[in-house]
PDB file of N, CA and C in Angstrom:
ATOM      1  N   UNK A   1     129.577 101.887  64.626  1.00  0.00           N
ATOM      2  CA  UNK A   1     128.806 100.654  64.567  1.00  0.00           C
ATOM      3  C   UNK A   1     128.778 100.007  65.950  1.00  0.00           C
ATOM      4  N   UNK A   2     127.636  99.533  66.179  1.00  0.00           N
ATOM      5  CA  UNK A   2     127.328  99.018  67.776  1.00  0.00           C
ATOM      6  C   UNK A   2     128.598  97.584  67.624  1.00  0.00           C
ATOM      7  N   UNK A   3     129.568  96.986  68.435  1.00  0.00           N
ATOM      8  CA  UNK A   3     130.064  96.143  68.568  1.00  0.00           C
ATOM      9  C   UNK A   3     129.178  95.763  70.273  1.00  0.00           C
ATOM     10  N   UNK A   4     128.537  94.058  69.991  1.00  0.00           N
ATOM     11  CA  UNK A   4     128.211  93.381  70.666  1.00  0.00           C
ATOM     12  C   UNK A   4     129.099  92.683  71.586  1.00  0.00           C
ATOM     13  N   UNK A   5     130.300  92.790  71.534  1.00  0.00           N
ATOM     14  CA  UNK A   5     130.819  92.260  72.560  1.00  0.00           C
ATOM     15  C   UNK A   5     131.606  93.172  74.037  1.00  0.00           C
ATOM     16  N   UNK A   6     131.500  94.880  73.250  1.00  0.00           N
ATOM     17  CA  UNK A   6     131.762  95.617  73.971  1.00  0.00           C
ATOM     18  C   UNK A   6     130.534  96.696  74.589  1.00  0.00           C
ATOM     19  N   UNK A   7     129.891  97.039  73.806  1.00  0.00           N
ATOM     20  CA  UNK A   7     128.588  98.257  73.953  1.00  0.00           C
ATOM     21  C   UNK A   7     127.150  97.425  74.705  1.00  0.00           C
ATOM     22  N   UNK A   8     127.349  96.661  75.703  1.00  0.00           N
ATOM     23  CA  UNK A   8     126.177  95.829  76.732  1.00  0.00           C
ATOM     24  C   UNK A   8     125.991  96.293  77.721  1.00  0.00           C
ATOM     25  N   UNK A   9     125.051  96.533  78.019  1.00  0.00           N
ATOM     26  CA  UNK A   9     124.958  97.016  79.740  1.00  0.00           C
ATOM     27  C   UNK A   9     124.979  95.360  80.211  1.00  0.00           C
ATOM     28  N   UNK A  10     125.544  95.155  81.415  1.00  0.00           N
ATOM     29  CA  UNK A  10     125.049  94.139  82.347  1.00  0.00           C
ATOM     30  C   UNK A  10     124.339  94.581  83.524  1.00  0.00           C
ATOM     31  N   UNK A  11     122.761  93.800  82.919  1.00  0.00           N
ATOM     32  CA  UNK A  11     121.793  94.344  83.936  1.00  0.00           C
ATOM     33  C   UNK A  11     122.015  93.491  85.802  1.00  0.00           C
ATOM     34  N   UNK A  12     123.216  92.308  85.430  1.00  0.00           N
ATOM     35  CA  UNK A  12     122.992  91.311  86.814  1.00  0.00           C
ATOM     36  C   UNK A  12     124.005  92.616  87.644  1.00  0.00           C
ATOM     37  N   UNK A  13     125.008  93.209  86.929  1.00  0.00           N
ATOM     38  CA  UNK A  13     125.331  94.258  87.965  1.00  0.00           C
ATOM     39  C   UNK A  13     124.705  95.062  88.647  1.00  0.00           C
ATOM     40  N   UNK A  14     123.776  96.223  87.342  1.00  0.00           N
ATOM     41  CA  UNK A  14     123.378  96.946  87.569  1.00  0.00           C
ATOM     42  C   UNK A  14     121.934  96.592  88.921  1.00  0.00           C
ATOM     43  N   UNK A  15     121.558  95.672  88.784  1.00  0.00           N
ATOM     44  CA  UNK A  15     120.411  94.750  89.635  1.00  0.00           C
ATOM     45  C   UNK A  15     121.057  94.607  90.814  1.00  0.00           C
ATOM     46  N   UNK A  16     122.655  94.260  90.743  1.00  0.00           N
ATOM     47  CA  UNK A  16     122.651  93.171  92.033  1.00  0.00           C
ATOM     48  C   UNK A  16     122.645  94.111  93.547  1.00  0.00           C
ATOM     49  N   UNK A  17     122.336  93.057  94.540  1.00  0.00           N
ATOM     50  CA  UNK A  17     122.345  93.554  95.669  1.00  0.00           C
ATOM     51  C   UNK A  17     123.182  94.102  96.183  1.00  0.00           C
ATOM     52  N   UNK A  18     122.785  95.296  97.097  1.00  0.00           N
ATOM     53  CA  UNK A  18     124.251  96.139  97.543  1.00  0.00           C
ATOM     54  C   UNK A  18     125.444  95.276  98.574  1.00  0.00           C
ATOM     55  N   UNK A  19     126.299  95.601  99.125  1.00  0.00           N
ATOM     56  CA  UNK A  19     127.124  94.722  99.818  1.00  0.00           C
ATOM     57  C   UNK A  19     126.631  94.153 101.024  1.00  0.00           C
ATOM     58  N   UNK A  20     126.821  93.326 101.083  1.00  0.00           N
ATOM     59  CA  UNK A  20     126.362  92.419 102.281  1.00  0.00           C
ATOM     60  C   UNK A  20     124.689  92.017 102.311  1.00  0.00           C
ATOM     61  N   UNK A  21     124.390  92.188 101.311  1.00  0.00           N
ATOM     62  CA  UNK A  21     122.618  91.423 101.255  1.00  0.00           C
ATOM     63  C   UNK A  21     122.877  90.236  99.838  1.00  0.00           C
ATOM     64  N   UNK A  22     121.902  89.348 100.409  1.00  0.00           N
ATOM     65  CA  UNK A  22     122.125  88.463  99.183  1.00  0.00           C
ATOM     66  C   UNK A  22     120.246  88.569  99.002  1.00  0.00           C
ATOM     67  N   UNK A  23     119.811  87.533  97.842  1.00  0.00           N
ATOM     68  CA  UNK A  23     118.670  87.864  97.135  1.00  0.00           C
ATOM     69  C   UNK A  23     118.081  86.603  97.450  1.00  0.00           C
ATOM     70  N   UNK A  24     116.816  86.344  97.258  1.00  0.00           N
ATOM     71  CA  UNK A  24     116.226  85.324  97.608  1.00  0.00           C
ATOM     72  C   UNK A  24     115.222  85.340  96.264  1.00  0.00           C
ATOM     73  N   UNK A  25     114.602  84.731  95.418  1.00  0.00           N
ATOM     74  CA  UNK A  25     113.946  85.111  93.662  1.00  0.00           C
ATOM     75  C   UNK A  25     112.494  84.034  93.740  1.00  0.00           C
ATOM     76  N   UNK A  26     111.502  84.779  93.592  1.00  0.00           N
ATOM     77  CA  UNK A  26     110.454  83.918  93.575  1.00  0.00           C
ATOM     78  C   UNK A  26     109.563  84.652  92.147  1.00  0.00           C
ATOM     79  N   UNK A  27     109.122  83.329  91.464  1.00  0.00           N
ATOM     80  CA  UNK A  27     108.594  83.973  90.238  1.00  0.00           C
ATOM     81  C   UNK A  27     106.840  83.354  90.564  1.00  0.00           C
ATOM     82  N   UNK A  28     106.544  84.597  89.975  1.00  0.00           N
ATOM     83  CA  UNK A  28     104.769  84.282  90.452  1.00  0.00           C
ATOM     84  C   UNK A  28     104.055  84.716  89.232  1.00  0.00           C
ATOM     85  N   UNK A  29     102.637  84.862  89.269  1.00  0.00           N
ATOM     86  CA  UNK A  29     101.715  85.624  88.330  1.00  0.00           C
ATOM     87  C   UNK A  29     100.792  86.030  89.038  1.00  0.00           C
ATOM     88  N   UNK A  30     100.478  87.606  88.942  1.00  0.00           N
ATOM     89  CA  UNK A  30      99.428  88.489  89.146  1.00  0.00           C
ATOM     90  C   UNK A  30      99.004  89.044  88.271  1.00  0.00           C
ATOM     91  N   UNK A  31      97.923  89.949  88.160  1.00  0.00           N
ATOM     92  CA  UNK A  31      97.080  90.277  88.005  1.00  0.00           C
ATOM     93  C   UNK A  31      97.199  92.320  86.867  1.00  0.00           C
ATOM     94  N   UNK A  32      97.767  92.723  87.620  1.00  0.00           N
ATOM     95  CA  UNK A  32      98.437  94.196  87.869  1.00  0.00           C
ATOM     96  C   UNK A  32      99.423  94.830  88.169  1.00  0.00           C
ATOM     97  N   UNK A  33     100.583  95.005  87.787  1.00  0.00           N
ATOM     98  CA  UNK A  33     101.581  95.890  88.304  1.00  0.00           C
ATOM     99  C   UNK A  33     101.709  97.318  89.004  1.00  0.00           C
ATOM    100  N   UNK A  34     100.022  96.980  90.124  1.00  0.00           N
ATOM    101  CA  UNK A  34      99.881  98.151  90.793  1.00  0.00           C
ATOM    102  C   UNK A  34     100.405  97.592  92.356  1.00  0.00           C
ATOM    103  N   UNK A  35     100.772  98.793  93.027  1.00  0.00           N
ATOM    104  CA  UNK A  35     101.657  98.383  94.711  1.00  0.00           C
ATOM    105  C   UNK A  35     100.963  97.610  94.978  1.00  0.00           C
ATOM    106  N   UNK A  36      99.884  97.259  95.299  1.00  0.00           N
ATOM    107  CA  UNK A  36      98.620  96.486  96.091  1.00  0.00           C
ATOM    108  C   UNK A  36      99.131  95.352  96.027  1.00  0.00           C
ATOM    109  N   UNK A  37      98.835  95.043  94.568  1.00  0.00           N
ATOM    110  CA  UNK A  37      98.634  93.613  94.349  1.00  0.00           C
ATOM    111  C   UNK A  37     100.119  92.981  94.038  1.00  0.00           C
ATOM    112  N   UNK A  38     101.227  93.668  93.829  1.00  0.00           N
ATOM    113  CA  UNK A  38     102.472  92.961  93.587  1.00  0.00           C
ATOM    114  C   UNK A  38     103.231  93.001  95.501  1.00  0.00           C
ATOM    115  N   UNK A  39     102.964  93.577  96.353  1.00  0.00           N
ATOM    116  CA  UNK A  39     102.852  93.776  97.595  1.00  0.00           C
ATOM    117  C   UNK A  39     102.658  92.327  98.192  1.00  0.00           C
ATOM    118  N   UNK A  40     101.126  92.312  98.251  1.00  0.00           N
ATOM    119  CA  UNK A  40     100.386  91.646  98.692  1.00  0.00           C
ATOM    120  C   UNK A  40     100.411  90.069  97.997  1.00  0.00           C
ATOM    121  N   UNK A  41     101.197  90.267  96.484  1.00  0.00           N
ATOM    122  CA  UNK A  41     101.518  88.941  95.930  1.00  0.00           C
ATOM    123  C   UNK A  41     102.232  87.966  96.952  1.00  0.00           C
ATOM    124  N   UNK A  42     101.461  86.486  96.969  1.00  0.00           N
ATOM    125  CA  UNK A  42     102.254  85.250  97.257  1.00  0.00           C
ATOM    126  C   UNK A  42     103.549  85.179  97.621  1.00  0.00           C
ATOM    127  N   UNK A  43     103.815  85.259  96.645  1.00  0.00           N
ATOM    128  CA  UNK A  43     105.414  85.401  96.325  1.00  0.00           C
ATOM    129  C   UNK A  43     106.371  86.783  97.302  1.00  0.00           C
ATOM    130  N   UNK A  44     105.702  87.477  96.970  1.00  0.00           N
ATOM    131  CA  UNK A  44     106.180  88.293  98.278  1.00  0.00           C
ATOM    132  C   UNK A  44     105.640  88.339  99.813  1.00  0.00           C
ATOM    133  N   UNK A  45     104.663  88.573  99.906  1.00  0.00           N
ATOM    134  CA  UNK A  45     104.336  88.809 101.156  1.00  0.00           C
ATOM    135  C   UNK A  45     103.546  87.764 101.893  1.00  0.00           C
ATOM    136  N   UNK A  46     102.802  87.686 100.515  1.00  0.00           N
ATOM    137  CA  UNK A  46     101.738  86.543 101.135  1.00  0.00           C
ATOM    138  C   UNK A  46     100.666  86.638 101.604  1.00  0.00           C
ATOM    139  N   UNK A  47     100.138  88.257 101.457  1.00  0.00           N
ATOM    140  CA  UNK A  47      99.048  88.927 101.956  1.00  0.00           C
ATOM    141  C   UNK A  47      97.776  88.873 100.817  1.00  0.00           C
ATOM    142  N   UNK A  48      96.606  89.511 101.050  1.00  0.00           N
ATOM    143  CA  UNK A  48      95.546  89.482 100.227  1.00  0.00           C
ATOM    144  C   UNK A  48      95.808  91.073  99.641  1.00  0.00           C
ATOM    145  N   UNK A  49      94.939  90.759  98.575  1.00  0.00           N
ATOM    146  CA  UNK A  49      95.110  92.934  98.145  1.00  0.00           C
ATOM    147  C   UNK A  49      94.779  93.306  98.979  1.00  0.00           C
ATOM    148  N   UNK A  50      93.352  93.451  99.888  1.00  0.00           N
ATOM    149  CA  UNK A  50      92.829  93.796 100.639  1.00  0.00           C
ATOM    150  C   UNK A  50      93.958  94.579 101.858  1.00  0.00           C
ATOM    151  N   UNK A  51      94.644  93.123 102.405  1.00  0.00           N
ATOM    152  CA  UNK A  51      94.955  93.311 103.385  1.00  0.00           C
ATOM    153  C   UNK A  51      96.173  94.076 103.356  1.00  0.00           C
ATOM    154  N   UNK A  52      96.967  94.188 101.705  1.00  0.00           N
ATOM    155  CA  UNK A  52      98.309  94.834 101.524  1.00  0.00           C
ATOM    156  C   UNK A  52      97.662  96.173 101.104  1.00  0.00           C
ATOM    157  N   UNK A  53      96.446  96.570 100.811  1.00  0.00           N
ATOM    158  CA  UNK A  53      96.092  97.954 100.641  1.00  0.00           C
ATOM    159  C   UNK A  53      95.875  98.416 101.657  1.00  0.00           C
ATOM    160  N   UNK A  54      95.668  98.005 102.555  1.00  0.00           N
ATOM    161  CA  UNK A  54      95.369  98.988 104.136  1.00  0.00           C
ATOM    162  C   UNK A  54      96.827  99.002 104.688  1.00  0.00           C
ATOM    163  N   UNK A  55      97.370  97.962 103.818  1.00  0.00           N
ATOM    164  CA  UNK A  55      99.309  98.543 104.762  1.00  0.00           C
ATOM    165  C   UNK A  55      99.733  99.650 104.477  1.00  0.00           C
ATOM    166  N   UNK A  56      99.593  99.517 103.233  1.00  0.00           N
ATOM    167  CA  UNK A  56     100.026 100.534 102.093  1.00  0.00           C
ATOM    168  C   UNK A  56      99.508 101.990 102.541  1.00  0.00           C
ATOM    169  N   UNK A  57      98.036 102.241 102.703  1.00  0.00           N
ATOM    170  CA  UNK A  57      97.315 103.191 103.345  1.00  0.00           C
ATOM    171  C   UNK A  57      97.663 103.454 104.860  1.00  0.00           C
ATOM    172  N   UNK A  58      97.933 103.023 105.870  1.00  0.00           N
ATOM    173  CA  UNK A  58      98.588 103.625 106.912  1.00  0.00           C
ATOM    174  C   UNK A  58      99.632 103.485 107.582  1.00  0.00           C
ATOM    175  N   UNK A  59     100.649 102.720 106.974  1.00  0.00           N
ATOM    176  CA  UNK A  59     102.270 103.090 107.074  1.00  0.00           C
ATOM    177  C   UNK A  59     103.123 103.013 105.685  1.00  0.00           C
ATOM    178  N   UNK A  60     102.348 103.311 104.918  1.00  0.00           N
ATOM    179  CA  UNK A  60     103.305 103.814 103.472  1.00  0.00           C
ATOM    180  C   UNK A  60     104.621 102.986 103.070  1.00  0.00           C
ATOM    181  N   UNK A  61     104.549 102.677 101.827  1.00  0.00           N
ATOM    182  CA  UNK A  61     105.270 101.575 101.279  1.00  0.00           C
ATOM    183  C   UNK A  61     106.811 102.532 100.533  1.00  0.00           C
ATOM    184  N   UNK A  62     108.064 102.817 100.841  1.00  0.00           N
ATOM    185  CA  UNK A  62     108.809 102.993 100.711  1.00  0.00           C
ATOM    186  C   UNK A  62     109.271 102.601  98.576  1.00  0.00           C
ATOM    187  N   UNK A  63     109.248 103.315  98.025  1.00  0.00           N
ATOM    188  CA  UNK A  63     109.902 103.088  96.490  1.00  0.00           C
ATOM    189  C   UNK A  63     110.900 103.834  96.243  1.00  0.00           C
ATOM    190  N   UNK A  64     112.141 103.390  96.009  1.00  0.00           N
ATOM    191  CA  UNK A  64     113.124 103.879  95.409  1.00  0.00           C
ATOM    192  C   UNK A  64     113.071 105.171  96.518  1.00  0.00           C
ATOM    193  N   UNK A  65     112.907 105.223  97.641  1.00  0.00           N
ATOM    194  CA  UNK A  65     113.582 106.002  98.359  1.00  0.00           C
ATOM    195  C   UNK A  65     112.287 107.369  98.791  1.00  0.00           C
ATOM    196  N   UNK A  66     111.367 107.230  97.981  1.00  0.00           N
ATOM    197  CA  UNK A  66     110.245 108.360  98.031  1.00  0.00           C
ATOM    198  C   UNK A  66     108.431 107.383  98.903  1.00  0.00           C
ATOM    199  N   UNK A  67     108.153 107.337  99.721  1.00  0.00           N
ATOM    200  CA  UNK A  67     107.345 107.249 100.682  1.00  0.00           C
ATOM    201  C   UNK A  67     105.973 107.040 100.072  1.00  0.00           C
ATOM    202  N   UNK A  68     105.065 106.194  99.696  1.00  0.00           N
ATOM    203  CA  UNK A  68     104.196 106.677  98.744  1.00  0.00           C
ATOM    204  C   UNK A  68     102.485 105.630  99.828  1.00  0.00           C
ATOM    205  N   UNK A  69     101.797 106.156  99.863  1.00  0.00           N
ATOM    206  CA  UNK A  69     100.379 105.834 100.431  1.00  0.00           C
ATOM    207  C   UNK A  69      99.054 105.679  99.709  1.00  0.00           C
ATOM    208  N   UNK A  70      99.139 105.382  98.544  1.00  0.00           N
ATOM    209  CA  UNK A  70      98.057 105.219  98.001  1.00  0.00           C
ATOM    210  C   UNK A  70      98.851 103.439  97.077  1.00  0.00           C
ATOM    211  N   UNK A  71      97.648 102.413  97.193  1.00  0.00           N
ATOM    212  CA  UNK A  71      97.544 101.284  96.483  1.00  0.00           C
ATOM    213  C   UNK A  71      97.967 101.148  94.897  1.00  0.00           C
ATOM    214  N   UNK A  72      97.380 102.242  94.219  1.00  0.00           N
ATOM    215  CA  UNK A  72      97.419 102.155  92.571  1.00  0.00           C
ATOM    216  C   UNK A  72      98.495 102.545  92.159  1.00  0.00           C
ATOM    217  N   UNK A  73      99.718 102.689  92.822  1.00  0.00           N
ATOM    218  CA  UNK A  73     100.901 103.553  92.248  1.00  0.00           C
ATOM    219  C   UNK A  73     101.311 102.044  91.262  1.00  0.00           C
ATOM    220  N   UNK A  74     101.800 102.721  90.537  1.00  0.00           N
ATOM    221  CA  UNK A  74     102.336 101.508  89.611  1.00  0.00           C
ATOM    222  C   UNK A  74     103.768 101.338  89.667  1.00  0.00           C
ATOM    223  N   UNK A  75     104.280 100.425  90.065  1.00  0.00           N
ATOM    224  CA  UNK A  75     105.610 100.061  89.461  1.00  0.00           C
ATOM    225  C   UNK A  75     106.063  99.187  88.288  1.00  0.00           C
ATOM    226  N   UNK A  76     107.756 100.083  87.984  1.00  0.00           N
ATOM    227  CA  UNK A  76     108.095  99.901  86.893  1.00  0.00           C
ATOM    228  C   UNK A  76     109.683  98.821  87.164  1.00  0.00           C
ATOM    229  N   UNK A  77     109.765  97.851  86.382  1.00  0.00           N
ATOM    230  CA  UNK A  77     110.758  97.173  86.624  1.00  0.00           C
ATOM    231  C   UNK A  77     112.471  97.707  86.967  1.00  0.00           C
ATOM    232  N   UNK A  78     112.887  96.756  88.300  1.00  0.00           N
ATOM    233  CA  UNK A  78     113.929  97.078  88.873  1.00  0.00           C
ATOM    234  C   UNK A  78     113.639  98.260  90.314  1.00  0.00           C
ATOM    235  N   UNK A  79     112.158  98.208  90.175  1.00  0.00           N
ATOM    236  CA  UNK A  79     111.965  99.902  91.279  1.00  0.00           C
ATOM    237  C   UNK A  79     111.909  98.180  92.606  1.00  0.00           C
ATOM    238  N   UNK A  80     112.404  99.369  93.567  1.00  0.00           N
ATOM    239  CA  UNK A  80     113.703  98.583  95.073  1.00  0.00           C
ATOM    240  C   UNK A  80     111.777  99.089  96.165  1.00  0.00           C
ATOM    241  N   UNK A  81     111.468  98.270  96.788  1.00  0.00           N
ATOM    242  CA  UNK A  81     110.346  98.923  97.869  1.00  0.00           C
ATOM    243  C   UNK A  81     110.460  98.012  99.030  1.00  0.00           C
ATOM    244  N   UNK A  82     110.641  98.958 100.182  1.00  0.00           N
ATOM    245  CA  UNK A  82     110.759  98.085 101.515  1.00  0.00           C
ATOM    246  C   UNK A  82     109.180  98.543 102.304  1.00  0.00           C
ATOM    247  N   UNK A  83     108.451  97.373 102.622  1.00  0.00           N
ATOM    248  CA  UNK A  83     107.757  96.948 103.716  1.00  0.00           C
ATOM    249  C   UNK A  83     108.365  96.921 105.014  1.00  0.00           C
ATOM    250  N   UNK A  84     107.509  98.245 105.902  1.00  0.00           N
ATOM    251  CA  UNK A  84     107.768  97.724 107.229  1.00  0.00           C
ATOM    252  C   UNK A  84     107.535  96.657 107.777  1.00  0.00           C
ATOM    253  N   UNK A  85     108.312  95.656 108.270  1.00  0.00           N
ATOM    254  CA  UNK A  85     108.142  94.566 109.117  1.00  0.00           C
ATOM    255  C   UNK A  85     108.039  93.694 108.454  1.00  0.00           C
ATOM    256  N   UNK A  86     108.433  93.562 107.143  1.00  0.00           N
ATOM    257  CA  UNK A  86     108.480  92.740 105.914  1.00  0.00           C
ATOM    258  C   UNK A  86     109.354  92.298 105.094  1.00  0.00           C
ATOM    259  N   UNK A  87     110.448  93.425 105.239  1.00  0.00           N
ATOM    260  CA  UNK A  87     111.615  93.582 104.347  1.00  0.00           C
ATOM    261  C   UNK A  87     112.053  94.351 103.472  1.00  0.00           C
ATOM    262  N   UNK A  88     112.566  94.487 102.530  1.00  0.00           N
ATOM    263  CA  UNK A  88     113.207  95.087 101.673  1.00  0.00           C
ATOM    264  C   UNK A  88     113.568  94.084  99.913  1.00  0.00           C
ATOM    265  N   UNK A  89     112.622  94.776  99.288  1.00  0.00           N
ATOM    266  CA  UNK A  89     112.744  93.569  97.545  1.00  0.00           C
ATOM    267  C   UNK A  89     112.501  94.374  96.608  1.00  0.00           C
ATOM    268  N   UNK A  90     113.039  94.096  95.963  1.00  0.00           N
ATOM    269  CA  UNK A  90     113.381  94.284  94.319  1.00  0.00           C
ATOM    270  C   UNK A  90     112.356  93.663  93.150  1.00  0.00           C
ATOM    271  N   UNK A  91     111.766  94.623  92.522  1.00  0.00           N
ATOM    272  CA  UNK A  91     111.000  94.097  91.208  1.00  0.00           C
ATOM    273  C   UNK A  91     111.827  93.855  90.209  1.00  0.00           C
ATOM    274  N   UNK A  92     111.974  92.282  89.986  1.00  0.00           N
ATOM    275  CA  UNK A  92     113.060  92.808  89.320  1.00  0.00           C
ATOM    276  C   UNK A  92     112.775  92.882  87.895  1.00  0.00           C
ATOM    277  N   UNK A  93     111.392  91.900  87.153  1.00  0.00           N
ATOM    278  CA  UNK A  93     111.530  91.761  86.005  1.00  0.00           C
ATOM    279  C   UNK A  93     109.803  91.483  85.019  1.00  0.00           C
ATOM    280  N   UNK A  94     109.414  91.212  84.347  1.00  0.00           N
ATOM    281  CA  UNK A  94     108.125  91.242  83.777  1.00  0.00           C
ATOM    282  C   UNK A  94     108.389  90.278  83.038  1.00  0.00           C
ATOM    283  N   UNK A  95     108.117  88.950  82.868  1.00  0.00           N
ATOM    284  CA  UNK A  95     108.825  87.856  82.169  1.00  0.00           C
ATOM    285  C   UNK A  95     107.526  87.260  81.295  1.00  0.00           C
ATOM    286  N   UNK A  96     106.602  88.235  80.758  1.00  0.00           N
ATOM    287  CA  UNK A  96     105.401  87.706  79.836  1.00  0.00           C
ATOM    288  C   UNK A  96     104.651  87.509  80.435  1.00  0.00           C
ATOM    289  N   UNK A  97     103.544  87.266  79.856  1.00  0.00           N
ATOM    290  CA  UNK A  97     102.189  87.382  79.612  1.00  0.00           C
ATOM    291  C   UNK A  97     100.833  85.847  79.696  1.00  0.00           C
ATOM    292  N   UNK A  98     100.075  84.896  80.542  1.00  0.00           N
ATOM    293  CA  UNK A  98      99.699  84.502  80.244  1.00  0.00           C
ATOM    294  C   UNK A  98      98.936  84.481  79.051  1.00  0.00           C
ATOM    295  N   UNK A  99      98.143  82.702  79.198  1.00  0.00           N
ATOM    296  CA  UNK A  99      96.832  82.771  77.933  1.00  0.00           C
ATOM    297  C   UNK A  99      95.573  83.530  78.571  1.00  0.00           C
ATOM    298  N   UNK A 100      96.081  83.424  79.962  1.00  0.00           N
ATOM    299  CA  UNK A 100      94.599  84.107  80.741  1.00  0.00           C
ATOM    300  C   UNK A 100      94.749  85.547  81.477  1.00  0.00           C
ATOM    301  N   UNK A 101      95.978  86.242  80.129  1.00  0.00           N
ATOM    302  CA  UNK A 101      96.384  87.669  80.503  1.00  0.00           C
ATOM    303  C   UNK A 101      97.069  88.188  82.002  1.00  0.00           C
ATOM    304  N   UNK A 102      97.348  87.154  82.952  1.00  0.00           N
ATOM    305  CA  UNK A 102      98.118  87.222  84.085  1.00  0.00           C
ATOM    306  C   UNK A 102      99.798  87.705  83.521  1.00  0.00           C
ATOM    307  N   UNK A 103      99.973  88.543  84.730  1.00  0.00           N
ATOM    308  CA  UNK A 103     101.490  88.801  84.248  1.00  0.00           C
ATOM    309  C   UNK A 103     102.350  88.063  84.870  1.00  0.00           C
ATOM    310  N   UNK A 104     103.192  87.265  84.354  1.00  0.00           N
ATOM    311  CA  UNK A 104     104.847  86.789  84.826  1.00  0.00           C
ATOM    312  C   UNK A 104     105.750  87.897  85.341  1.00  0.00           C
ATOM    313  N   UNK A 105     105.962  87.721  87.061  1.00  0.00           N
ATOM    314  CA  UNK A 105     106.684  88.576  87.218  1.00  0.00           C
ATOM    315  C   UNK A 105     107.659  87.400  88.028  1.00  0.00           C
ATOM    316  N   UNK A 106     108.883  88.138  88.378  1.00  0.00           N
ATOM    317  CA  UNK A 106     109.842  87.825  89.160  1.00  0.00           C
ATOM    318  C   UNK A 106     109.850  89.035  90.358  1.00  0.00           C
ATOM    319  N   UNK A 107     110.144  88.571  91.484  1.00  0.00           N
ATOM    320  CA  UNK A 107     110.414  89.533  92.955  1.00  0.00           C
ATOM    321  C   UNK A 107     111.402  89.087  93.756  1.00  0.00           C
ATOM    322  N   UNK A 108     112.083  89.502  94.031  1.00  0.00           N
ATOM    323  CA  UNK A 108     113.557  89.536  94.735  1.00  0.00           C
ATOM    324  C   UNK A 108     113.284  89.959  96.054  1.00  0.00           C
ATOM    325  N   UNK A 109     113.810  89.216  97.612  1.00  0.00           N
ATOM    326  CA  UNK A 109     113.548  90.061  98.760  1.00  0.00           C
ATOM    327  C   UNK A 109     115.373  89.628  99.141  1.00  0.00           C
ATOM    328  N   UNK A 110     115.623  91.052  99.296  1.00  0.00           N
ATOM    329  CA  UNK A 110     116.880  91.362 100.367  1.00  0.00           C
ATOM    330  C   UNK A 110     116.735  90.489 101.203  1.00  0.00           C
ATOM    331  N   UNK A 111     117.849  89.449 101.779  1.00  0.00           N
ATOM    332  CA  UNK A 111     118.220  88.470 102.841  1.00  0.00           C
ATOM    333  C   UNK A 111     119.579  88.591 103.657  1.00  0.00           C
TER     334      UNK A 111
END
């Protein structure tokens, strides 16, 4: 039988930053959980899609360790992606759904 006080993952571990970085948490709403536009989100970068799809297209956006150059890749919560000259952040979470179908996300940048 599952006992709740022992059988939990704790996701703030499994999440937290490696040693010596602390987190900085900005919660926004976009559009898509494609690189482009969570990239180029406010909250992270501060860029337009536009202008985070041509980053993306000629110096390649780093995920979980594999190099990737095309805009539409999708990420999935907790995936780690460093921007050159930008930083290093964490997706960390999908926190619902507007009335006007925008997604609630949360984004974490390494500090």
């Amino acid at each position: 039988m599952l006992n709740p006080n022992n059988d939990r993952l704790d996701y703030g571990q499994i999440l937290a930053p490696p040693a010596g970085y602390d987190l900085d948490f900005a919660v926004g709403t976009t559009y898509s959980l494609d690189l482009d536009a969570l990239v180029g989100a406010s909250l992270a970068l501060g860029l337009s899609r536009e202008k985070a799809a041509r980053l993306i297209r000629s110096n390649g956006i780093v995920i979980d360790h594999i190099t990737r150059y095309t805009p539409d890749t999708k990420l999935s919560e907790g995936s780690r992606f460093s921007v050159r000259g930008y930083g290093k952040f964490l997706f960390k979470s999908v926190d619902g759904v507007s009335k006007k179908d925008r997604i609630h996300i949360t984004v974490c940048k390494f500090v």
